[in-house]
N, C-alpha and C. Protein backbone atom coordinates (compact mmCIF):
# COMPACT_ATOMS: atom_id res chain seq x y z
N UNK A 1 11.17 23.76 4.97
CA UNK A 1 11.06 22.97 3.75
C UNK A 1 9.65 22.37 3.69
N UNK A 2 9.15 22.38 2.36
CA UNK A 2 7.82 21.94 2.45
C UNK A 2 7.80 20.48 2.33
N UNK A 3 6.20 20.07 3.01
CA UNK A 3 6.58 18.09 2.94
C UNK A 3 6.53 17.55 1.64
N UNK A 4 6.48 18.16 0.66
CA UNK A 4 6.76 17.40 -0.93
C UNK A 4 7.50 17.01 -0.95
N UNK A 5 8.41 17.48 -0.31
CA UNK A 5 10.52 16.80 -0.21
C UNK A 5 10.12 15.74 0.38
N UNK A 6 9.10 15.28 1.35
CA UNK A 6 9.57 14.45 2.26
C UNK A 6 9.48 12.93 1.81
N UNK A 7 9.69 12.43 1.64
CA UNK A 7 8.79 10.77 1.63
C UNK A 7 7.45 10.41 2.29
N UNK A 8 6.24 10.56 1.36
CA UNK A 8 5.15 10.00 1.53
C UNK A 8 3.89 9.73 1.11
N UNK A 9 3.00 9.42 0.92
CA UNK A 9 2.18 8.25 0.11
C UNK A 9 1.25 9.64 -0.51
N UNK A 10 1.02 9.50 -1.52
CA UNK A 10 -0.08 10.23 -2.74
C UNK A 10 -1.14 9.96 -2.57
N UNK A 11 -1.22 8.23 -3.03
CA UNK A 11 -2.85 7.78 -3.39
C UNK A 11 -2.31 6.57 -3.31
N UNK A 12 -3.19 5.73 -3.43
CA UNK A 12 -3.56 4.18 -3.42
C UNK A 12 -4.99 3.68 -4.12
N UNK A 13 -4.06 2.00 -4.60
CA UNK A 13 -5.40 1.90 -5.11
C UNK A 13 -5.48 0.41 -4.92
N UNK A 14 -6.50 0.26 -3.90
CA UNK A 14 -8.02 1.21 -4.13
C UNK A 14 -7.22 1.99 -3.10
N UNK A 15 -8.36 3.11 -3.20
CA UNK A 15 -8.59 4.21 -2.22
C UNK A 15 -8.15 4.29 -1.20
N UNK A 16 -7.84 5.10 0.00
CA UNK A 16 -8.06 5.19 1.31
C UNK A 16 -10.09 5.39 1.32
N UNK A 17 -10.61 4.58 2.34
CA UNK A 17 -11.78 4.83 2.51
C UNK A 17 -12.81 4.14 1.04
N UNK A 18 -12.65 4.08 0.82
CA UNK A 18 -12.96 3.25 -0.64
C UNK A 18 -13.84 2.29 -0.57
N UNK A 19 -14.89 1.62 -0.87
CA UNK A 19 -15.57 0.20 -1.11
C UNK A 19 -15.69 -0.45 -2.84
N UNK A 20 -14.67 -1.07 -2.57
CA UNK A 20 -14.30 -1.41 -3.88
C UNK A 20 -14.70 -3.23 -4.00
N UNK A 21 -14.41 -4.15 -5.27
CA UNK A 21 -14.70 -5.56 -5.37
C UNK A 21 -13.34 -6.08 -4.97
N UNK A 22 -13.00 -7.08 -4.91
CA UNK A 22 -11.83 -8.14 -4.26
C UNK A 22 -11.11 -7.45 -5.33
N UNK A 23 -9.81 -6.66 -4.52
CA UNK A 23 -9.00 -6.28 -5.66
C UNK A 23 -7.90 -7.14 -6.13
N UNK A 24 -7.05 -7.07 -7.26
CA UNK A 24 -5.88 -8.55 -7.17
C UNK A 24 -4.48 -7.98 -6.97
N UNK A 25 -4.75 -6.51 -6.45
CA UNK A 25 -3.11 -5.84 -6.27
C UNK A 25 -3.59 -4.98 -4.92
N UNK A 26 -2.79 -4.19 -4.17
CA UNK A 26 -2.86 -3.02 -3.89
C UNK A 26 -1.53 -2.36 -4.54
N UNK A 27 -1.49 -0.83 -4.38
CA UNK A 27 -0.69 -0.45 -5.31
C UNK A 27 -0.53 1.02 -4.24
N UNK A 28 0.82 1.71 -4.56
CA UNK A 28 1.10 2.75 -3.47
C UNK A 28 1.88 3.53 -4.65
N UNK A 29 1.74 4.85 -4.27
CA UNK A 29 2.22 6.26 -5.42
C UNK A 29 2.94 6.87 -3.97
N UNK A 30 4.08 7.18 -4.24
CA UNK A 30 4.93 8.23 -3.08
C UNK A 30 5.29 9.24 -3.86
N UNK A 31 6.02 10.24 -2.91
CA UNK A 31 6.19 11.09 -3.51
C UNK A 31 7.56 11.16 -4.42
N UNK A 32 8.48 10.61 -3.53
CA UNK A 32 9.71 10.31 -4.27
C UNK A 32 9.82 8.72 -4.28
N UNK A 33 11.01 8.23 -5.29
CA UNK A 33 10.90 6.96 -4.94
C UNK A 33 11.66 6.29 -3.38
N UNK A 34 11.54 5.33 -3.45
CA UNK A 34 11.74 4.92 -1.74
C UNK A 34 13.18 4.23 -2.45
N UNK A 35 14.06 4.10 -1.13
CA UNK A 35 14.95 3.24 -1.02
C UNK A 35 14.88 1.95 -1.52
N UNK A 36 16.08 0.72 -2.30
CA UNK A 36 15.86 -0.28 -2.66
C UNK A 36 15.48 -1.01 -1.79
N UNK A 37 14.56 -1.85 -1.84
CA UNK A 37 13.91 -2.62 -0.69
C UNK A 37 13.66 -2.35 0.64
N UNK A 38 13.36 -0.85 1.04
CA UNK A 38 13.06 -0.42 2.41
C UNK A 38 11.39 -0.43 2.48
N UNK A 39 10.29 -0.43 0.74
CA UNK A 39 9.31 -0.93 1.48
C UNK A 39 8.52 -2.21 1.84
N UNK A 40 7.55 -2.20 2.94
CA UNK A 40 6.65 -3.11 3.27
C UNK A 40 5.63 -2.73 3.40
N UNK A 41 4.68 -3.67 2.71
CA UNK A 41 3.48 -3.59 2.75
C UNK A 41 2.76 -4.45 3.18
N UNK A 42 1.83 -4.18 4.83
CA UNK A 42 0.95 -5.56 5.19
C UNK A 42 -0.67 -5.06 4.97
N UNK A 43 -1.44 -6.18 4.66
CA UNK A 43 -2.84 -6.31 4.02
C UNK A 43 -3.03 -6.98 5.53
N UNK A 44 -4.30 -6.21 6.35
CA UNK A 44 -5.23 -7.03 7.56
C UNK A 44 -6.32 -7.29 6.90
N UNK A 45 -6.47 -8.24 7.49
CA UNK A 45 -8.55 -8.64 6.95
C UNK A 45 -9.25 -7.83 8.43
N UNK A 46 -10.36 -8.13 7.96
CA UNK A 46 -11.17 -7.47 8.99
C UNK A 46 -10.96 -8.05 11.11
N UNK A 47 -10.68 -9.78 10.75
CA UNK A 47 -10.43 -10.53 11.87
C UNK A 47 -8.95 -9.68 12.57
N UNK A 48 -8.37 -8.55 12.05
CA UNK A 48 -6.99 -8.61 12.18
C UNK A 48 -6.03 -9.49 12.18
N UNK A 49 -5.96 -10.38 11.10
CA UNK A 49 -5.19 -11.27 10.58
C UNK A 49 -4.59 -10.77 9.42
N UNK A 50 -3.22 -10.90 9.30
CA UNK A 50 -2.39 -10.82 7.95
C UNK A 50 -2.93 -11.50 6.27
N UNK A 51 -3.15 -11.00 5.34
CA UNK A 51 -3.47 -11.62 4.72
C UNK A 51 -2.04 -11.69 3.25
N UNK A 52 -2.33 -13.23 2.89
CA UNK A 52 -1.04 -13.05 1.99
C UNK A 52 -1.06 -12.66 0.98
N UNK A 53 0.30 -11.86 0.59
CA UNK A 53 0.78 -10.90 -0.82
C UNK A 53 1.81 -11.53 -0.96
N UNK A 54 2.27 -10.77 -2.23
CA UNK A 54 3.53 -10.73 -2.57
C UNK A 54 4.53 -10.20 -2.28
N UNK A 55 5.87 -10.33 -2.78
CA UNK A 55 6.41 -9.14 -2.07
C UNK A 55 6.53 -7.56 -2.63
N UNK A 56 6.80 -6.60 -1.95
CA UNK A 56 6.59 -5.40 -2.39
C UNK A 56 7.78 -5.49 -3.94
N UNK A 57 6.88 -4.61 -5.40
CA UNK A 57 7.57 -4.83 -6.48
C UNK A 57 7.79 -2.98 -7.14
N UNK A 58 8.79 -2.96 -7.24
CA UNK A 58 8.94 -1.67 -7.73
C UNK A 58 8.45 -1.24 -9.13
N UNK A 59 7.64 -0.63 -9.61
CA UNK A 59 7.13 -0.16 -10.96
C UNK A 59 8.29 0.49 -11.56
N UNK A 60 8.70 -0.30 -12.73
CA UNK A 60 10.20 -0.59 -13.67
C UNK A 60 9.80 0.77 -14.19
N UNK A 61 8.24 1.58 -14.55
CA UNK A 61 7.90 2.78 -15.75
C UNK A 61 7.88 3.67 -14.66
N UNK A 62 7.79 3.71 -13.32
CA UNK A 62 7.38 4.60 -12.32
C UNK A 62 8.00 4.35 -10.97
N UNK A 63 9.51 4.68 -10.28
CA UNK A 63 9.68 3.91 -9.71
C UNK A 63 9.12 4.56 -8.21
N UNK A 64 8.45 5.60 -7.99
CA UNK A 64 7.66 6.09 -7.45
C UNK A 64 6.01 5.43 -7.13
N UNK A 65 6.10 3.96 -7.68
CA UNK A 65 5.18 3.12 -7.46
C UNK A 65 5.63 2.18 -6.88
N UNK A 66 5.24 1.18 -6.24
CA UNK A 66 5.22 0.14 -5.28
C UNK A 66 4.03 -0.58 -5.33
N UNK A 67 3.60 -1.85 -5.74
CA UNK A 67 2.61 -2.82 -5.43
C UNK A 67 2.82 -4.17 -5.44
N UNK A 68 2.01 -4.84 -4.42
CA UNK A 68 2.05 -6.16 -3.93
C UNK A 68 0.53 -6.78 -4.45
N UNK A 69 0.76 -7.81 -5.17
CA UNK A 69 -0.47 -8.76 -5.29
C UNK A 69 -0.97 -9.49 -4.26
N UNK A 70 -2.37 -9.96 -4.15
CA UNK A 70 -2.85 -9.96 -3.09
C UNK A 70 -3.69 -11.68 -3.76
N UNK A 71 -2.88 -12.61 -2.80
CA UNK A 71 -3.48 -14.02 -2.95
C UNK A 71 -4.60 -14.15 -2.63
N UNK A 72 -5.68 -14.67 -4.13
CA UNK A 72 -6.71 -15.09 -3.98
C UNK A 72 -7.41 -13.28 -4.10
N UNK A 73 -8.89 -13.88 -3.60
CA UNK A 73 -10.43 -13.37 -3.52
C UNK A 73 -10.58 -13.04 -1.87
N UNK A 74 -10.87 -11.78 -1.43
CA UNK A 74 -10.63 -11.13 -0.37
C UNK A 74 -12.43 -11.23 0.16
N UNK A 75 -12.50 -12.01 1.03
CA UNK A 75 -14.35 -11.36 1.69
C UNK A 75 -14.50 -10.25 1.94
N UNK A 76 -15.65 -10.08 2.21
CA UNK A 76 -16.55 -8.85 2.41
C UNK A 76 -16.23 -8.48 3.87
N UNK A 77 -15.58 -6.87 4.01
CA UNK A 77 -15.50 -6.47 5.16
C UNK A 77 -14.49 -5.42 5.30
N UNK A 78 -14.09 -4.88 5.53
CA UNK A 78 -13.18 -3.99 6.13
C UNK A 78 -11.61 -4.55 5.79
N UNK A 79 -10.71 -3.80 5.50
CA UNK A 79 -9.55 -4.09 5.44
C UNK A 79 -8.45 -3.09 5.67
N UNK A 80 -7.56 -3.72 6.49
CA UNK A 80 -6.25 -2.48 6.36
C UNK A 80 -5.08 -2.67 5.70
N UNK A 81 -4.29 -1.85 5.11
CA UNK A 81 -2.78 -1.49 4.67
C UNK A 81 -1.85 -0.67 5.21
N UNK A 82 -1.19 -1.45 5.63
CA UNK A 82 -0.23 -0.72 6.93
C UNK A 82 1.13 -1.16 6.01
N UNK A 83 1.83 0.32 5.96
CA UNK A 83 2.94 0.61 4.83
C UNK A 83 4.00 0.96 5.99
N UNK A 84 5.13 1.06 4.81
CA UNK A 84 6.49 1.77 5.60
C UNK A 84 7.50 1.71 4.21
N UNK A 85 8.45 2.62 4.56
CA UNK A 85 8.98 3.49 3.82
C UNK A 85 10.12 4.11 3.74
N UNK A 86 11.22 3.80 3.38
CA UNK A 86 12.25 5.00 3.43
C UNK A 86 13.01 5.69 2.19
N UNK A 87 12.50 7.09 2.42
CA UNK A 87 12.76 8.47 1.12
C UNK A 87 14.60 8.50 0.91
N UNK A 88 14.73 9.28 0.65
CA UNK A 88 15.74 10.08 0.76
C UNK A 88 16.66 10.87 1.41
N UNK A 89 15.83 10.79 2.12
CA UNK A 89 16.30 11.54 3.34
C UNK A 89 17.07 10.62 4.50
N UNK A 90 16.50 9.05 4.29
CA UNK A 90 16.74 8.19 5.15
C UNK A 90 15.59 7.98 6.34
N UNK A 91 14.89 9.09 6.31
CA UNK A 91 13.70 8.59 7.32
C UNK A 91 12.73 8.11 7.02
N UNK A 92 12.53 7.36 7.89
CA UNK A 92 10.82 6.33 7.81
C UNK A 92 10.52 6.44 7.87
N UNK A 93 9.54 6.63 7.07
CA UNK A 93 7.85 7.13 6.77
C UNK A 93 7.12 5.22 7.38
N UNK A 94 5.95 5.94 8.22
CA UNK A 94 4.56 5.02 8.10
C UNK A 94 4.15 5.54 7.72
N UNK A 95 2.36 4.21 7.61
CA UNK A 95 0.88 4.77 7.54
C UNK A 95 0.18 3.88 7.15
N UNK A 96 -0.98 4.12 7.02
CA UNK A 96 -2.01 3.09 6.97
C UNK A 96 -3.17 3.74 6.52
N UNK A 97 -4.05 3.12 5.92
CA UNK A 97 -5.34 3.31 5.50
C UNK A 97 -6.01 2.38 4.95
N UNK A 98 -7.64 1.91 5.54
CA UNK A 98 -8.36 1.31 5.17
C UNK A 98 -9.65 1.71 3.99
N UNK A 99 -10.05 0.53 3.61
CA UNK A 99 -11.08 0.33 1.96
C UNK A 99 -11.70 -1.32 2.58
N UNK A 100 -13.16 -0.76 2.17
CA UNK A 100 -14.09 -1.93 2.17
C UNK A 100 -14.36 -2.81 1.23
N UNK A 101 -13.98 -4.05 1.22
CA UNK A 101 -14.75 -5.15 0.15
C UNK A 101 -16.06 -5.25 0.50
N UNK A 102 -16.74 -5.20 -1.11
CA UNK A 102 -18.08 -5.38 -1.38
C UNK A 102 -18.21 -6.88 -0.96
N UNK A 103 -19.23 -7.50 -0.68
CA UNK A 103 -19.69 -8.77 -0.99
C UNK A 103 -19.85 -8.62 -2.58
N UNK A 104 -19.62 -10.10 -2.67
CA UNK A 104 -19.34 -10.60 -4.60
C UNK A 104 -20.80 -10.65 -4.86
């Protein structure tokens, strides 16, 4: 079976790898939609500290979307998004990928 069936992440925005300005969401595209409330989404700052969001919100037009707002104006530096996930199948998908804030 090919991994299109499977549960797991498209794109993001911003980017994986990305240097983008203080964004006020991150936002996640899967392939199918995920289970009711099986995802999480954590934002690291560069210190590896948690930084606070919201909680993960299902896109009502797309439910194959998932995004969390992101409290406040983010500094300049490196950041990670460390996800999780469960498809259809019932298995859990991770992953992670980082995007750089510009200085303002």
């Amino acid at each position: 079976m090919s991994d299109i069936f499977h549960f797991a992440l498209t794109k993001s925005a911003p980017a994986a790898d990305s240097a983008v300005p203080s964004p006020n969401e991150v936002r996640l595209w899967f392939t199918q939609a995920p289970q009711q409330n099986s995802v999480a989404v954590r934002l690291i700052n560069p210190a590896g500290e948690l930084v606070d969001t919201s909680d993960p919100s299902l896109d009502q037009a797309d439910q194959k979307v998932v995004s969390v707002n992101v409290d406040g104006a983010l500094g300049a530096g490196g950041y990670t998004v460390s996800w999780r996930g469960i498809g259809d199948d019932g298995h859990v998908v991770r992953g992670e990928f980082g995007f750089t804030v510009n200085a303002q």
